[in-house]
Protein backbone atom coordinates (compact mmCIF):
# COMPACT_ATOMS: atom_id res chain seq x y z
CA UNK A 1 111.77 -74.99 285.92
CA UNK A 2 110.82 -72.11 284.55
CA UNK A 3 114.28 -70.13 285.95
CA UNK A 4 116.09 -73.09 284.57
CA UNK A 5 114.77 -72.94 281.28
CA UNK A 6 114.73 -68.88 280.98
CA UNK A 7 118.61 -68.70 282.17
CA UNK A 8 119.53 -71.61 279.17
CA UNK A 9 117.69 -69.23 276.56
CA UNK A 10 119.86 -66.14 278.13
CA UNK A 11 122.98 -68.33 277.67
CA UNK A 12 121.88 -69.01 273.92
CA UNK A 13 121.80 -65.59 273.30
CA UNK A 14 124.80 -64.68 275.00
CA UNK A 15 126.29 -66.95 273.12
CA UNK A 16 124.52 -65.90 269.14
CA UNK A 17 125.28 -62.35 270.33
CA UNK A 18 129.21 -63.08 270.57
CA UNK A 19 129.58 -65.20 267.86
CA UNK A 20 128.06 -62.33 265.84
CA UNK A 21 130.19 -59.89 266.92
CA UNK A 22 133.44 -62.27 266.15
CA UNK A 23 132.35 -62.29 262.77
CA UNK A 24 132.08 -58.87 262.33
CA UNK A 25 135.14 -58.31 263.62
CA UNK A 26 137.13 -61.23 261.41
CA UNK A 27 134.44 -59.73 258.17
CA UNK A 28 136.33 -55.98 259.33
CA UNK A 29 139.95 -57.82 258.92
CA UNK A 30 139.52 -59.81 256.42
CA UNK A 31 139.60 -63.00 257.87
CA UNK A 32 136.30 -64.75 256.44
CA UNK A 33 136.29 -67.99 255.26
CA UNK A 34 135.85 -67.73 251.09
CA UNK A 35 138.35 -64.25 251.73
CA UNK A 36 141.28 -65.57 253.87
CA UNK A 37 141.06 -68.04 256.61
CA UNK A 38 144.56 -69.08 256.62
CA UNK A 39 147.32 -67.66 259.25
CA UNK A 40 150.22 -66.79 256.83
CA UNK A 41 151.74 -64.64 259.77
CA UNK A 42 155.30 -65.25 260.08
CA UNK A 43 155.03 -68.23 256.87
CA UNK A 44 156.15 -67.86 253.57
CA UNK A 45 153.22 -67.84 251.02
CA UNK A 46 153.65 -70.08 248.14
CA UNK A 47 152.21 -69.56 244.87
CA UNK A 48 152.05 -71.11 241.46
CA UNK A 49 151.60 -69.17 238.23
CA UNK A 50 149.98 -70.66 235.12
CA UNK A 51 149.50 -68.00 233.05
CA UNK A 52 151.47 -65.67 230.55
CA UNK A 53 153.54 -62.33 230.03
CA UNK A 54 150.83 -60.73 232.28
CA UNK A 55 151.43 -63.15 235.02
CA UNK A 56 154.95 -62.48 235.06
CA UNK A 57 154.26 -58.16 235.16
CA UNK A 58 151.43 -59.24 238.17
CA UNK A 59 154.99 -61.04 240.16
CA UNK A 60 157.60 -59.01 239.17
CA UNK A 61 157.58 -56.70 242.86
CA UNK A 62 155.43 -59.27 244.24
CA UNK A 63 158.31 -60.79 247.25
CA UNK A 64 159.62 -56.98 247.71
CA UNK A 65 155.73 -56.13 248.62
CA UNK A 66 155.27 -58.60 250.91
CA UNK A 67 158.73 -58.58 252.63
CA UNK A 68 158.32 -54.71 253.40
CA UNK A 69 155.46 -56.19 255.77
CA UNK A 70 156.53 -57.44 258.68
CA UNK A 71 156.35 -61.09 259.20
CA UNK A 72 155.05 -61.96 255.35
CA UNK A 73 157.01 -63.53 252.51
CA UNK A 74 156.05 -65.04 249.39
CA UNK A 75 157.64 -67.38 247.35
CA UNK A 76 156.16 -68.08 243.56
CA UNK A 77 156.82 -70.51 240.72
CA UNK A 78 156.20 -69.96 237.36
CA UNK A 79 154.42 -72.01 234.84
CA UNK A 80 154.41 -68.86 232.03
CA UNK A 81 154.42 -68.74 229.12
CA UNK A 82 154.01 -65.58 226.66
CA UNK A 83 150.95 -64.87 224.93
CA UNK A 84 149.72 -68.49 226.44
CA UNK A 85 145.91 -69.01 226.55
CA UNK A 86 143.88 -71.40 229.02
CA UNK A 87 143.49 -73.56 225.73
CA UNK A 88 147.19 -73.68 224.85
CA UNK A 89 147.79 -74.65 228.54
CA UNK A 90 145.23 -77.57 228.54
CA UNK A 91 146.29 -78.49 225.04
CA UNK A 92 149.95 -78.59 226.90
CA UNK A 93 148.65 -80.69 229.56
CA UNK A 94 147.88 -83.69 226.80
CA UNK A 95 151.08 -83.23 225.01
CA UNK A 96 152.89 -83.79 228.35
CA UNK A 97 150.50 -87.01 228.73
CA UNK A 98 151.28 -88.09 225.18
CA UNK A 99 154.68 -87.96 225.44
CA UNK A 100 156.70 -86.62 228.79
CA UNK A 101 159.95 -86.06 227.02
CA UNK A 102 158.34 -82.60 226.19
CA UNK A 103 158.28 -80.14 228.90
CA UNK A 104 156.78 -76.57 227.61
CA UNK A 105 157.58 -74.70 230.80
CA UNK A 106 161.39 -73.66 230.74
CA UNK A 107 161.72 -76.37 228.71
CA UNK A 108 162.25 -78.27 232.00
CA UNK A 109 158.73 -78.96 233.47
CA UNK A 110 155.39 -80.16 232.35
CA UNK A 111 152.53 -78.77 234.38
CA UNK A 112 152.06 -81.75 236.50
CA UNK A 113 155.43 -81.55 237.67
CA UNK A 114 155.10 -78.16 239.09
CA UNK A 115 152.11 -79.06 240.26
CA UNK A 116 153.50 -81.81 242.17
CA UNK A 117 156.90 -80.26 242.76
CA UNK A 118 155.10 -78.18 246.46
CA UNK A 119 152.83 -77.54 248.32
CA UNK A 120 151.45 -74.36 247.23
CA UNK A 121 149.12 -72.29 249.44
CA UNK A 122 147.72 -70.37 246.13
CA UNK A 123 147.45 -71.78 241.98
CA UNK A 124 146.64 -68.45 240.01
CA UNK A 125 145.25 -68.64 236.18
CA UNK A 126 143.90 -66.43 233.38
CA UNK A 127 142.86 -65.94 230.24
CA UNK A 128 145.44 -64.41 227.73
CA UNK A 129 144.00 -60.79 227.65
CA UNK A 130 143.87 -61.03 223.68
CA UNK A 131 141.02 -62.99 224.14
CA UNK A 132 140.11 -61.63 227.39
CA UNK A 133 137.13 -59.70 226.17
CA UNK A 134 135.82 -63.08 224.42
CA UNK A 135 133.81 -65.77 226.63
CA UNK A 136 133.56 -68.39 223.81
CA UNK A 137 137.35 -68.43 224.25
CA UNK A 138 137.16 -69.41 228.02
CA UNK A 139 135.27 -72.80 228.04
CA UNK A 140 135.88 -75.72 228.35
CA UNK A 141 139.42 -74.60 228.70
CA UNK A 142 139.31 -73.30 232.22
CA UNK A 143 137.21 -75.54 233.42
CA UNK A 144 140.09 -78.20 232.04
CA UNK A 145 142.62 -76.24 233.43
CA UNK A 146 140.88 -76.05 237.07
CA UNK A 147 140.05 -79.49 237.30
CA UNK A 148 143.53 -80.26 236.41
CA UNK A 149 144.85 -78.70 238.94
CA UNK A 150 142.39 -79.12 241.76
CA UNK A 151 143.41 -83.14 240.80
CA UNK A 152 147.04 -82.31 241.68
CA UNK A 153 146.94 -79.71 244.19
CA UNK A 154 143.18 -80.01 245.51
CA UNK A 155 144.46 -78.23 248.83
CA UNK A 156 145.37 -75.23 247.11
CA UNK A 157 143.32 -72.15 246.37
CA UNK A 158 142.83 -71.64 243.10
CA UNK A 159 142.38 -67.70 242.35
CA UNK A 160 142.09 -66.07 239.04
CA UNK A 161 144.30 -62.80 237.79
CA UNK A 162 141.65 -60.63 236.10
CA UNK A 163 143.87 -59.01 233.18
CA UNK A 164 143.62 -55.79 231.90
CA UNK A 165 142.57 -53.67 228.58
CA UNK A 166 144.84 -51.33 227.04
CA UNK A 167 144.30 -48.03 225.56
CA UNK A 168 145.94 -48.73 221.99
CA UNK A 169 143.64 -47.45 219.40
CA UNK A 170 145.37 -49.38 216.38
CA UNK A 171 144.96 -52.66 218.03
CA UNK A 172 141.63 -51.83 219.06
CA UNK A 173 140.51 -50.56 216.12
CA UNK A 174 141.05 -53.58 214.36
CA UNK A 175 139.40 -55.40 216.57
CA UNK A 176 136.09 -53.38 216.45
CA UNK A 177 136.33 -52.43 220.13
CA UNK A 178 136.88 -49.25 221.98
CA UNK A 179 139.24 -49.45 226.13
CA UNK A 180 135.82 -49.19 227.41
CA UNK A 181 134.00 -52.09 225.62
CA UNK A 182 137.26 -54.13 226.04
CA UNK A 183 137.46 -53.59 229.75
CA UNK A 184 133.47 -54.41 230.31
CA UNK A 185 133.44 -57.71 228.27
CA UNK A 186 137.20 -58.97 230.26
CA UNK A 187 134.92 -58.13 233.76
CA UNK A 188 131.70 -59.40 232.77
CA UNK A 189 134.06 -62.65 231.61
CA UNK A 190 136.25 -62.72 234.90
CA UNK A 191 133.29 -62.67 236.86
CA UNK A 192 131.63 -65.50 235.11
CA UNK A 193 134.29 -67.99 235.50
CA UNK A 194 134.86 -66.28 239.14
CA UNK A 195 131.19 -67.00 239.71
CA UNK A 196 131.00 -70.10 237.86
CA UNK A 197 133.50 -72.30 239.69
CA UNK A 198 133.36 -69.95 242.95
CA UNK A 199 136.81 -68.87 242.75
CA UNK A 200 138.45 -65.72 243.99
CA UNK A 201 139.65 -62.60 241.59
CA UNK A 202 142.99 -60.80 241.96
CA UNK A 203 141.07 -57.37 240.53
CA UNK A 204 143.77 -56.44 239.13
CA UNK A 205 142.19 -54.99 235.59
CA UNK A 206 139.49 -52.95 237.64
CA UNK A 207 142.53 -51.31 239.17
CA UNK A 208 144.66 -50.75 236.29
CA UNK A 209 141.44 -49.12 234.46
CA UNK A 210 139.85 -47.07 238.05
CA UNK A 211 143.91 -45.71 238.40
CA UNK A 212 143.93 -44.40 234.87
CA UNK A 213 140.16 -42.88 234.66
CA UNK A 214 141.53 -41.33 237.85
CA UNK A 215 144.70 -39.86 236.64
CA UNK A 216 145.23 -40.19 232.90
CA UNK A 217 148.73 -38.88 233.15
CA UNK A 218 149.72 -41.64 234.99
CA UNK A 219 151.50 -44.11 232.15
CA UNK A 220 150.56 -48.06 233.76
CA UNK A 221 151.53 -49.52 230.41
CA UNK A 222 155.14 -50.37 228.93
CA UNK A 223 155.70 -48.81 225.07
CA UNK A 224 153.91 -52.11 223.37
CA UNK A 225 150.95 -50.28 225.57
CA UNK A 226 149.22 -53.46 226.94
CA UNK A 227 152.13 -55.00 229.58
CA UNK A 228 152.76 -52.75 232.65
CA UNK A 229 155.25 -50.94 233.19
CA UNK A 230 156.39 -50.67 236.91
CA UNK A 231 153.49 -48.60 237.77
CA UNK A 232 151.33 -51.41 236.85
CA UNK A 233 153.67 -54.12 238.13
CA UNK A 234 153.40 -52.87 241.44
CA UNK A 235 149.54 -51.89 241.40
CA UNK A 236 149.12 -55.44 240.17
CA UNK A 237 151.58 -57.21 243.01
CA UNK A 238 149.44 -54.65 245.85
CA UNK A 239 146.81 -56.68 244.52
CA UNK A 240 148.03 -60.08 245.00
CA UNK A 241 149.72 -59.98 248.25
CA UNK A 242 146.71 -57.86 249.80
CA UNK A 243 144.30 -60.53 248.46
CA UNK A 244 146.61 -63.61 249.36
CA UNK A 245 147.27 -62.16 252.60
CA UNK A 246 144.17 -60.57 253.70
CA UNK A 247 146.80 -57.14 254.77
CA UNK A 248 145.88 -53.95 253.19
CA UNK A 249 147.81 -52.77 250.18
CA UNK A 250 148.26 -49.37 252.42
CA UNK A 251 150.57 -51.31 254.78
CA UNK A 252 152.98 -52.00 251.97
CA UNK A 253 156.32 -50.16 252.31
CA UNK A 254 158.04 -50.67 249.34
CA UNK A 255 158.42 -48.45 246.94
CA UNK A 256 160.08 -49.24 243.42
CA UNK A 257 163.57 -47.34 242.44
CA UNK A 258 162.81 -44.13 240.86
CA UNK A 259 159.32 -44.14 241.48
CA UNK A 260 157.65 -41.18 243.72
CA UNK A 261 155.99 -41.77 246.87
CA UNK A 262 152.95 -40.22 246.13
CA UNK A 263 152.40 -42.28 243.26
CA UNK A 264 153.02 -45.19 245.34
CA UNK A 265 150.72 -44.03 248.19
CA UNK A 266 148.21 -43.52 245.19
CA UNK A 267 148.84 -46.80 243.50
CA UNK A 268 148.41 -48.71 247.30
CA UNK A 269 145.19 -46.72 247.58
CA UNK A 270 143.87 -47.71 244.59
CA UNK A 271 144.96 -51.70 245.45
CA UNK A 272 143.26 -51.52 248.71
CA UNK A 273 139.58 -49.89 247.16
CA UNK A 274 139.37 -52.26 244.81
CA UNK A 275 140.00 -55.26 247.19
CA UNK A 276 137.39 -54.24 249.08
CA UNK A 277 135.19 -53.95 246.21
CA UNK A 278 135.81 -57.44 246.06
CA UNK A 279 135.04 -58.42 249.06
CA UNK A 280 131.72 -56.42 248.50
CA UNK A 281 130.79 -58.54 246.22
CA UNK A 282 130.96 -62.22 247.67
C-alpha cells in the first residue's frame, strides 16, 4: 500500500514540477494568458481603432512592422476621428441610435456597424490626450464605451493606447502643467482604467517620454509638437504589434524611408523595454 501510495505522490509531483516549468517557459515568451494566449502565427491580426489623430500616428507603419516578421500580418479598421474623446464617441453611439441616417465615421459607418462589420481579434480605445492628464474626463465615458463594445464584439480584446505628453511650453503653460506633470497624471489615469476594467495597455506614452529623457535630440513629435512624427509612428506601431503579437519589437525589420538604422535599432529597443515593463506589472 504504502509503495502504491508513495509512487502516486511522486507522479503528482512529477507532474506540479512540469507544469511549472511550462509556465515559465510560455511567462519567458510571452505566451500567458492575460498577455497573449492566442496563435496569430501565420494569421492576419485584425484590429479595430476607436480613437483619434493619435490612433491613426499609433497605425500608420503598423502592417509594414508586422509584415517584416515572418508569418505575421495585421489588418486594422478605423473608427477615428480627430481630436475625438471617449465622451464624444459614446455621445456618437446615441446619435447613431437616435437616428441611423447619421454615420460619424467616414461619414459611412456608425460604430456598431464596424463593430459588427468582423471579427476582430483586438478593439483599441483612448482618451483624447487633451484631456489625458484629467481622470474626471474618463468616467463614465469609457466605461460606456467598453461595455459597448464588449456587447458587440465580446470575443475581442479590448486594449487601451496610452497617449502621450508633449513638450510644448505654450500649450502647457496655459494649462498650468509642466511635460513631467502631464506625463504622470496621463499614467496614473491609463493605469486606472487599465486596472479598473482589467484591460491591457499599448505603453506607448511611457515610450515616447523614456526615448526622449534618453536622447533629447531625438525629435518624436511632428511641428504642431504633440502628433508623432515617423519616429514616433514607428515607436508607437513597435508597440502595438509586439503587444498584439507577443514578438519582440527587436525582431522587427522594417525600417521607415530615410530613417537611420540606429535610430530604428534604438526606437525597437526602447518598444521592447517598455513591453516588458508591462508585463512586469500584471
Amino acid at each position: 500500500m504504502n509503495f502504491f501510495k508513495n509512487k502516486f505522490y511522486l507522479s503528482l509531483t512529477i507532474g506540479i514540477l512540469t507544469l511549472a516549468l511550462l509556465a515559465s517557459i510560455l511567462w519567458a515568451n510571452g505566451f500567458i494568458a492575460g498577455s497573449t494566449d492566442r496563435d496569430f502565427k501565420n494569421k492576419t491580426i485584425k484590429v479595430l481603432t476607436v480613437g483619434n489623430s493619435f490612433a491613426d500616428d499609433a497605425v500608420s507603419f503598423l502592417s509594414e512592422i508586422a509584415e517584416s516578421v515572418p508569418g505575421y500580418s495585421i489588418h486594422y479598421t478605423k473608427a477615428n476621428i480627430g481630436g475625438c474623446s471617449l465622451e464624444k464617441h459614446v455621445n456618437l453611439i446615441k446619435v447613431c441610435e437616435d437616428d441611423p441616417s447619421q454615420k460619424p465615421y467616414a461619414k459611412e459607418y456608425c460604430l456598431k456597424d464596424l463593430l459588427l462589420a468582423d471579427n476582430y481579434d483586438f478593439v483599441t480605445i483612448q482618451q483624447v490626450s487633451s484631456m489625458s492628464f484629467k481622470w474626471e474626463s474618463f468616467q463614465p465615458y469609457a466605461g460606456e464605451l467598453i461595455g459597448f463594445i464588449r456587447e458587440h464584439q465580446p470575443q475581442s480584446e479590448i486594449i487601451i493606447q496610452q497617449t502621450w505628453a508633449y513638450p510644448n511650453a505654450q500649450k502647457l503653460e496655459n494649462w498650468g502643467i509642466t511635460y513631467d506633470e502631464m506625463q504622470a497624471g496621463l499614467v496614473k489615469n491609463y493605469d486606472k482604467l487599465a486596472s479598473d476594467y482589467k484591460l491591457r495597455l499599448f505603453p506607448v506614452g511611457e515610450a515616447i517620454y523614456n526615448a526622449y529623457k534618453q536622447d533629447t535630440t531625438l525629435n518624436l513629435w511632428r511641428a504642431d509638437i504633440h502628433h508623432a512624427n515617423e519616429n514616433g509612428r514607428y515607436l508607437a506601431g513597435c508597440i502595438w504589434f509586439g503587444t498584439m503579437s507577443g514578438v519582440s519589437p527587436k525582431k522587427v525589420n522594417f525600417i521607415p524611408e530615410g530613417m537611420e538604422e540606429k535610430t530604428a535599432l534604438f526606437l525597437r529597443e526602447v518598444a521592447d523595454s517598455e513591453i516588458r515593463k508591462q508585463k512586469r506589472r500584471k
